[in-house]
N, C-alpha and C. Protein backbone atom coordinates (compact mmCIF):
# COMPACT_ATOMS: atom_id res chain seq x y z
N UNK A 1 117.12 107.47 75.04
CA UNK A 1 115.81 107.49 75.65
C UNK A 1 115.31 108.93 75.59
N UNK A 2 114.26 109.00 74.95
CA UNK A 2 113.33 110.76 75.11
C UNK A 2 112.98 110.54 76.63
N UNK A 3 112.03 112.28 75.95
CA UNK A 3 111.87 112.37 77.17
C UNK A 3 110.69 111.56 77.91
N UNK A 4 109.64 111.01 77.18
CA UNK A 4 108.58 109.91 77.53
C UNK A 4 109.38 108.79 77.97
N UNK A 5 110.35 108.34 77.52
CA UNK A 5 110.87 107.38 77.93
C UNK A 5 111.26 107.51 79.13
N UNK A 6 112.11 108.49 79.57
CA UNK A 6 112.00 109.34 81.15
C UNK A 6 111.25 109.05 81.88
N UNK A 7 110.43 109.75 81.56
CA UNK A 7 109.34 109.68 82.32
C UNK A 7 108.34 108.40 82.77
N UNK A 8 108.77 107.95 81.34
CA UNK A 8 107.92 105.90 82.14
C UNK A 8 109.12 105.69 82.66
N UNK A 9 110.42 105.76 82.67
CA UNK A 9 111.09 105.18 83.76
C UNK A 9 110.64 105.59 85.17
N UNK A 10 110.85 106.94 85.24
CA UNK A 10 110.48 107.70 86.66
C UNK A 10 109.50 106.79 87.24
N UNK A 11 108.65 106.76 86.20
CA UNK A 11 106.94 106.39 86.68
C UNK A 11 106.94 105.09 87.34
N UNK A 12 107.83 104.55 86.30
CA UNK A 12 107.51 102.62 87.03
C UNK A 12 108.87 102.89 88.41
N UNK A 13 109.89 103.32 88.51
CA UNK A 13 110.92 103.50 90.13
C UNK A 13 109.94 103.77 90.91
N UNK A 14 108.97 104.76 90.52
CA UNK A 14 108.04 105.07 92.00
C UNK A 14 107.23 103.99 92.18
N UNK A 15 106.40 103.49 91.05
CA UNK A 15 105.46 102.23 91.52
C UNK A 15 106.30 101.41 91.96
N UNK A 16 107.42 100.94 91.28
CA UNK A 16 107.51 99.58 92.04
C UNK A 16 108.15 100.18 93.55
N UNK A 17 108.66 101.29 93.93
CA UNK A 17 109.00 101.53 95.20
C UNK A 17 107.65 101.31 96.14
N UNK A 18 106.62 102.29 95.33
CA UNK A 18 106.01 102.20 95.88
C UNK A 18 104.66 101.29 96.56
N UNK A 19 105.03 100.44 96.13
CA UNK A 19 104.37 98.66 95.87
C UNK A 19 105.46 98.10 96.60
N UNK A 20 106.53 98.31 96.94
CA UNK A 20 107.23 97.67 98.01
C UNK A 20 107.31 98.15 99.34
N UNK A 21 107.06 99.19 99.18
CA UNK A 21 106.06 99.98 100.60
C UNK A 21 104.43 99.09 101.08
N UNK A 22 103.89 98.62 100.04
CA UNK A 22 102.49 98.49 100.17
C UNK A 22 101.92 97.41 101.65
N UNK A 23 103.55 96.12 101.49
CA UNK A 23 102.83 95.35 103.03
C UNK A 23 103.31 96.27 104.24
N UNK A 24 104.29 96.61 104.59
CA UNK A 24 104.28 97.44 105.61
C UNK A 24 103.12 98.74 105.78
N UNK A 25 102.74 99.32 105.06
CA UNK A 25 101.40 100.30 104.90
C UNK A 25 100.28 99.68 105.09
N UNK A 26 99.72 98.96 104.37
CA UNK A 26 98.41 98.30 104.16
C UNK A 26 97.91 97.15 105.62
N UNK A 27 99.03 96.83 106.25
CA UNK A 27 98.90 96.34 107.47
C UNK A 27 98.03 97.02 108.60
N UNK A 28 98.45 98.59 108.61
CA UNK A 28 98.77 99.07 109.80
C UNK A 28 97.11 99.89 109.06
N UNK A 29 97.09 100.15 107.96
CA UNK A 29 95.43 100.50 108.18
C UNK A 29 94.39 99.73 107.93
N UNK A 30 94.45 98.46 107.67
CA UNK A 30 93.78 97.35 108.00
C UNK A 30 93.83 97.60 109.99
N UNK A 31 94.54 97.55 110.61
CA UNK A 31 94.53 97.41 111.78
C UNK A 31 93.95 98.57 112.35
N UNK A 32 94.18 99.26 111.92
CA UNK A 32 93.39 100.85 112.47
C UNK A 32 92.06 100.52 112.73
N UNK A 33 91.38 101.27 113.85
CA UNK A 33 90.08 101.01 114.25
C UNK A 33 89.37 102.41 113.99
N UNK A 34 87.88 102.47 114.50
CA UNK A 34 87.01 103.15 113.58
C UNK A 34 86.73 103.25 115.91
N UNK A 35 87.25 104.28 116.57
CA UNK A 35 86.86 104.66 117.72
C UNK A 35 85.17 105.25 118.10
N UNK A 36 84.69 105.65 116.79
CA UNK A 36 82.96 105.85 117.54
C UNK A 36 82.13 104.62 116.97
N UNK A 37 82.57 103.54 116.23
CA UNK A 37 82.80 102.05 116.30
C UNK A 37 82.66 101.46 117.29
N UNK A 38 83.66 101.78 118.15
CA UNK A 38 84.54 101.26 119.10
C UNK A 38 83.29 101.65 120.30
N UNK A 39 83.19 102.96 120.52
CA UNK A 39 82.15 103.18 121.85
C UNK A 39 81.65 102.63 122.10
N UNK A 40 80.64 102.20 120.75
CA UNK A 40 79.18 101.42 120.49
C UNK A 40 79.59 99.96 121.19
N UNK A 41 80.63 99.49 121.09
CA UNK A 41 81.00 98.36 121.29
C UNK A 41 81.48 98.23 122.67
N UNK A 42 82.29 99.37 123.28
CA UNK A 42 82.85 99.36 124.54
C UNK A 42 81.42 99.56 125.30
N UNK A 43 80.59 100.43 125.34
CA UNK A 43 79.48 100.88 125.97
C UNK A 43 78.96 99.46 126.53
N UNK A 44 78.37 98.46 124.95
CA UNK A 44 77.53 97.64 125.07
C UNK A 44 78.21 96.08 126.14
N UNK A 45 79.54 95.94 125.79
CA UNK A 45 80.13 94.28 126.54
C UNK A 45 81.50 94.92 127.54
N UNK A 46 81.81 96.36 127.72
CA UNK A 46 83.23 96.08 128.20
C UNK A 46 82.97 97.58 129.62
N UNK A 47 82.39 98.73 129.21
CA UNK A 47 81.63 99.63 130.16
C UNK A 47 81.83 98.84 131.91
N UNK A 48 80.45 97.90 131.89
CA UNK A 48 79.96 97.47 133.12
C UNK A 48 81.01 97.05 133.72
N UNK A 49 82.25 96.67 133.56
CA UNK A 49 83.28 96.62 133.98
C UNK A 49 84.73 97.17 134.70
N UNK A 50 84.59 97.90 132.95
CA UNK A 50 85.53 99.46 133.11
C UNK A 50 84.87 100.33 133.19
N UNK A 51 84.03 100.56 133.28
CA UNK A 51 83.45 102.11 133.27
C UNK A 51 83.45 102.78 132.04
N UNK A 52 82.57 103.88 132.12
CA UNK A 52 82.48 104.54 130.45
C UNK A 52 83.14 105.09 130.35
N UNK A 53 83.97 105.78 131.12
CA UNK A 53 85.29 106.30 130.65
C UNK A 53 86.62 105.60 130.96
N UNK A 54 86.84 104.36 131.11
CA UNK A 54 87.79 103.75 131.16
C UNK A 54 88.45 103.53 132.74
N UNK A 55 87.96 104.58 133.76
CA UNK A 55 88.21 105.16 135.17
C UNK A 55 88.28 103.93 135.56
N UNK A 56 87.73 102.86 135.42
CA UNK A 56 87.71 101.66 136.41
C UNK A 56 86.37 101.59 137.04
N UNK A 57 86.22 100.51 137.95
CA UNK A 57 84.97 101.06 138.59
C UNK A 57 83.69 100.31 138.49
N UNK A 58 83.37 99.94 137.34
CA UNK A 58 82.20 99.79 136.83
C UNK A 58 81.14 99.09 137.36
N UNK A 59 80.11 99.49 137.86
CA UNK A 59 78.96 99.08 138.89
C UNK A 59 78.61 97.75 139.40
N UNK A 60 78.90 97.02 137.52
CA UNK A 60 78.61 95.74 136.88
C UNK A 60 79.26 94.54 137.68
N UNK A 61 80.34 94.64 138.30
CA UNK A 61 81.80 93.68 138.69
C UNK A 61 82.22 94.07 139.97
N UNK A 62 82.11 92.98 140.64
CA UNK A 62 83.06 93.45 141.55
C UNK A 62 84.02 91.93 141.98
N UNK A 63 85.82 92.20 142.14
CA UNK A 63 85.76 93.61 142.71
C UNK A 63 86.23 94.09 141.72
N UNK A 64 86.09 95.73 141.83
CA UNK A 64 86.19 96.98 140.75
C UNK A 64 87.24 96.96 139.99
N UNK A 65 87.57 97.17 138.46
CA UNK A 65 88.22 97.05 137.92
C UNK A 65 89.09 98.45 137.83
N UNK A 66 90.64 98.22 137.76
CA UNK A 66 91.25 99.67 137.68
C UNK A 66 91.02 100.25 136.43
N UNK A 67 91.66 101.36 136.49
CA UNK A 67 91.77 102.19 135.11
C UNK A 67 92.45 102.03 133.74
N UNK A 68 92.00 101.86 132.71
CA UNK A 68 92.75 101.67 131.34
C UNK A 68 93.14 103.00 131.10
N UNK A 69 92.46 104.19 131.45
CA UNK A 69 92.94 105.03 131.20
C UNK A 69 93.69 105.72 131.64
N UNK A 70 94.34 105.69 132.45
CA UNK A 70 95.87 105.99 133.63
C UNK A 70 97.13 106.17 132.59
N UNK A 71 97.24 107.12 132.89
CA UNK A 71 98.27 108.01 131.80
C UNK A 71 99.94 107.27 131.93
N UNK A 72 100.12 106.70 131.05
CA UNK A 72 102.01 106.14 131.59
C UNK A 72 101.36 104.45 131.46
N UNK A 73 99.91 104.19 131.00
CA UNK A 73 99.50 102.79 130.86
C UNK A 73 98.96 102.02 129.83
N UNK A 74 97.58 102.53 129.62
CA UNK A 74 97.54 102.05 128.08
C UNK A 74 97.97 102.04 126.78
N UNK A 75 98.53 103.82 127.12
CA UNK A 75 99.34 104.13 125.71
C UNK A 75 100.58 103.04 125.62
N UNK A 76 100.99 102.95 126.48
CA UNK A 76 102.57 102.11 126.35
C UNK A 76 102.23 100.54 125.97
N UNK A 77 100.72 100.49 125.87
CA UNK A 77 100.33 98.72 125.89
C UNK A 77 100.35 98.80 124.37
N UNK A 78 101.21 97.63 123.63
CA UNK A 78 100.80 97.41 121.69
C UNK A 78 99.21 97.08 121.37
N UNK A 79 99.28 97.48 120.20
CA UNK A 79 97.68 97.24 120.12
C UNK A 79 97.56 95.13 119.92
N UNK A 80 98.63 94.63 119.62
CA UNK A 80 98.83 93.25 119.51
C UNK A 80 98.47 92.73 120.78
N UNK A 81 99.56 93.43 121.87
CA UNK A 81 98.44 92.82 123.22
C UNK A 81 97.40 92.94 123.84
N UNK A 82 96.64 94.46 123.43
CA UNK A 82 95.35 94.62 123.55
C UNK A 82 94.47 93.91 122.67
N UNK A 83 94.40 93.75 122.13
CA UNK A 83 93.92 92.35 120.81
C UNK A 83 94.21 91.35 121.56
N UNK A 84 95.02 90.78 122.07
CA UNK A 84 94.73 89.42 123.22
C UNK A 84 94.17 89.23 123.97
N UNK A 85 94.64 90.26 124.91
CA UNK A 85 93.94 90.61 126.13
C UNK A 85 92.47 90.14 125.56
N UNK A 86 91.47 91.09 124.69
CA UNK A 86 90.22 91.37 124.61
C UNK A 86 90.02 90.10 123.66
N UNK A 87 90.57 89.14 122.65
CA UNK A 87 90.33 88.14 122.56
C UNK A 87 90.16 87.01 123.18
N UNK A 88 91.38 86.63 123.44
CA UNK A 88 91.64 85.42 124.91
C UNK A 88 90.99 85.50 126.17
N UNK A 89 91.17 86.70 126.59
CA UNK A 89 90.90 86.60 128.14
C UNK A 89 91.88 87.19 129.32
N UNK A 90 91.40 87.88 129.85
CA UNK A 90 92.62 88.16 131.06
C UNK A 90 93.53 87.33 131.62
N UNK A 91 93.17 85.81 131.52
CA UNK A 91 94.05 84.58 132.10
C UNK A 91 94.81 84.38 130.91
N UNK A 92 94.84 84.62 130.26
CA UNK A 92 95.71 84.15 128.76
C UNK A 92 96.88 85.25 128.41
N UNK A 93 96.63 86.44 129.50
CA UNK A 93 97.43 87.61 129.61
C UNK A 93 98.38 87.90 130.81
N UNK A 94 97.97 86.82 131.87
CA UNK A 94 98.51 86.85 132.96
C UNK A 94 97.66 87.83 133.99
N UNK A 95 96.58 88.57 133.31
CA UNK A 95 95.37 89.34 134.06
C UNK A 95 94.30 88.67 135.05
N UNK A 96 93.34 89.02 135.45
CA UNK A 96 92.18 88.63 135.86
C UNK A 96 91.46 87.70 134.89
N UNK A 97 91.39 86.55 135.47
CA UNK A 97 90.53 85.58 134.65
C UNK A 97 89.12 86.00 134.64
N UNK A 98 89.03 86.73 135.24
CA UNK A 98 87.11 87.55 135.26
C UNK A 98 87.14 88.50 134.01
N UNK A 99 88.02 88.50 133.24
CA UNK A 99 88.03 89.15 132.21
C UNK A 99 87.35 88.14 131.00
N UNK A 100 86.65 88.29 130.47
CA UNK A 100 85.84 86.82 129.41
C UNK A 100 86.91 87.23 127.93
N UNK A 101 87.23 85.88 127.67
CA UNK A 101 87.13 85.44 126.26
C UNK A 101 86.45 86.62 125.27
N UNK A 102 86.35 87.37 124.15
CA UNK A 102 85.18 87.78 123.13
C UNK A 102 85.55 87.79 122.15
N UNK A 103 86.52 86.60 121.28
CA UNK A 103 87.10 85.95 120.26
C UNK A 103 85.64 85.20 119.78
N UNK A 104 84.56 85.00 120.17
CA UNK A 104 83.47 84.17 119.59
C UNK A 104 82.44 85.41 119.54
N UNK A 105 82.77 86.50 120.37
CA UNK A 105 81.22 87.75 120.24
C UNK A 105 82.03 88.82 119.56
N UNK A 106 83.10 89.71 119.40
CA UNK A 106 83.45 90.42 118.47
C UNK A 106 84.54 89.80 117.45
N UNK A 107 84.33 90.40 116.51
CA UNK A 107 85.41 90.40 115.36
C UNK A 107 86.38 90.87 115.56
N UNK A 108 87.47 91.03 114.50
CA UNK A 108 88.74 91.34 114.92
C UNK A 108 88.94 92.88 114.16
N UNK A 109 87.64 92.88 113.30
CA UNK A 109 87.76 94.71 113.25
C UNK A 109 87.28 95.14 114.62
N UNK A 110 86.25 94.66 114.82
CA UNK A 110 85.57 95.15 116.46
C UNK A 110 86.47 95.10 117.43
N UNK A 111 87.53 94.18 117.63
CA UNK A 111 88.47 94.82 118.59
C UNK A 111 88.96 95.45 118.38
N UNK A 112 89.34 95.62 116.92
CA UNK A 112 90.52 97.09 116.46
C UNK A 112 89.63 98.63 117.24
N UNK A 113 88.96 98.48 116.52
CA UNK A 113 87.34 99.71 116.93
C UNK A 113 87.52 99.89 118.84
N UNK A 114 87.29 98.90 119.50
CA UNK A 114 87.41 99.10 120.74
C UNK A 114 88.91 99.90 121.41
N UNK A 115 89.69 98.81 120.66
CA UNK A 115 91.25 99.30 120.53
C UNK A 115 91.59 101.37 120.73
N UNK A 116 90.92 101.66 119.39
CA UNK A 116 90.57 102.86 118.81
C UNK A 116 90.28 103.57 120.08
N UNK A 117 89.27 103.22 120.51
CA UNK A 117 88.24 103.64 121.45
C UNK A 117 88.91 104.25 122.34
N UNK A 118 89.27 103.13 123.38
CA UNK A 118 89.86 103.08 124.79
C UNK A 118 91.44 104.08 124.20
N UNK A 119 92.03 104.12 123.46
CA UNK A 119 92.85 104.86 123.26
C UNK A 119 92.57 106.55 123.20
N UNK A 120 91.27 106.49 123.22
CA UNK A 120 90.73 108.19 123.10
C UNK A 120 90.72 108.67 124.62
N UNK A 121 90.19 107.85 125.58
CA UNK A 121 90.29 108.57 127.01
C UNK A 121 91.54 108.27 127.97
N UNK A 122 92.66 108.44 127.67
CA UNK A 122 93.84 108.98 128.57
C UNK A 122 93.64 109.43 129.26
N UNK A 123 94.01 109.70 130.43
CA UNK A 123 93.62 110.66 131.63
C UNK A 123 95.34 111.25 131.60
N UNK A 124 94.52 112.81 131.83
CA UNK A 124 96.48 113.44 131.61
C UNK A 124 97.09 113.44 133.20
């Protein structure tokens, strides 16, 4: 084998490695959300609830909803169950059934996006 021949070997070990990498990769940024996406979206259906910064609170509901952003809480939540949660419903989570369904009003990039979102305000 020359040295071209080498070298298409090299070439195709990395593709096909690297094509067997591709479902574990390609998953996880499909799932990735687009967080100033996400605002637009938290602002408009999830805010009056939680509040604009996640604090709880929100004017809209009572009674007042706690904080998503409470440090030691959301981070530790998978984005799989936050995707339920905000699909299903709080009763489908073992949460507050005053939490609505929005499996029929956002998409499932739009929850990723929200996902995104609410992951930006942690409180330290």
């Amino acid at each position: 084998m020359g040295r071209n021949g080498l070298r298409a070997a090299l070439l195709y070990c990395v593709a096909g490695f690297a094509s067997s990498l591709l479902p574990i990769v390609a998953p996880a940024a499909i799932a990735g959300g687009d967080a100033r996406h996400g605002e637009v979206i938290f602002m408009q259906y999830c805010q009056g609830c939680h509040g604009p910064d996640g604090r709880g609170g929100g004017k809209g509901f009572m009674p007042h909803v706690g904080p998503l952003a409470r440090k030691g809480y959301i981070e530790t939540l998978p984005d799989d169950y936050l995707s339920d949660v905000i699909s299903e419903g709080g009763a489908a989570a073992g949460k507050s059934a005053y939490m609505p369904s929005w499996k029929t009003t956002l998409t499932q990039q739009d929850i990723a996006d929200v996902i995104a979102f609410i992951r930006t305000f942690v409180i330290e």
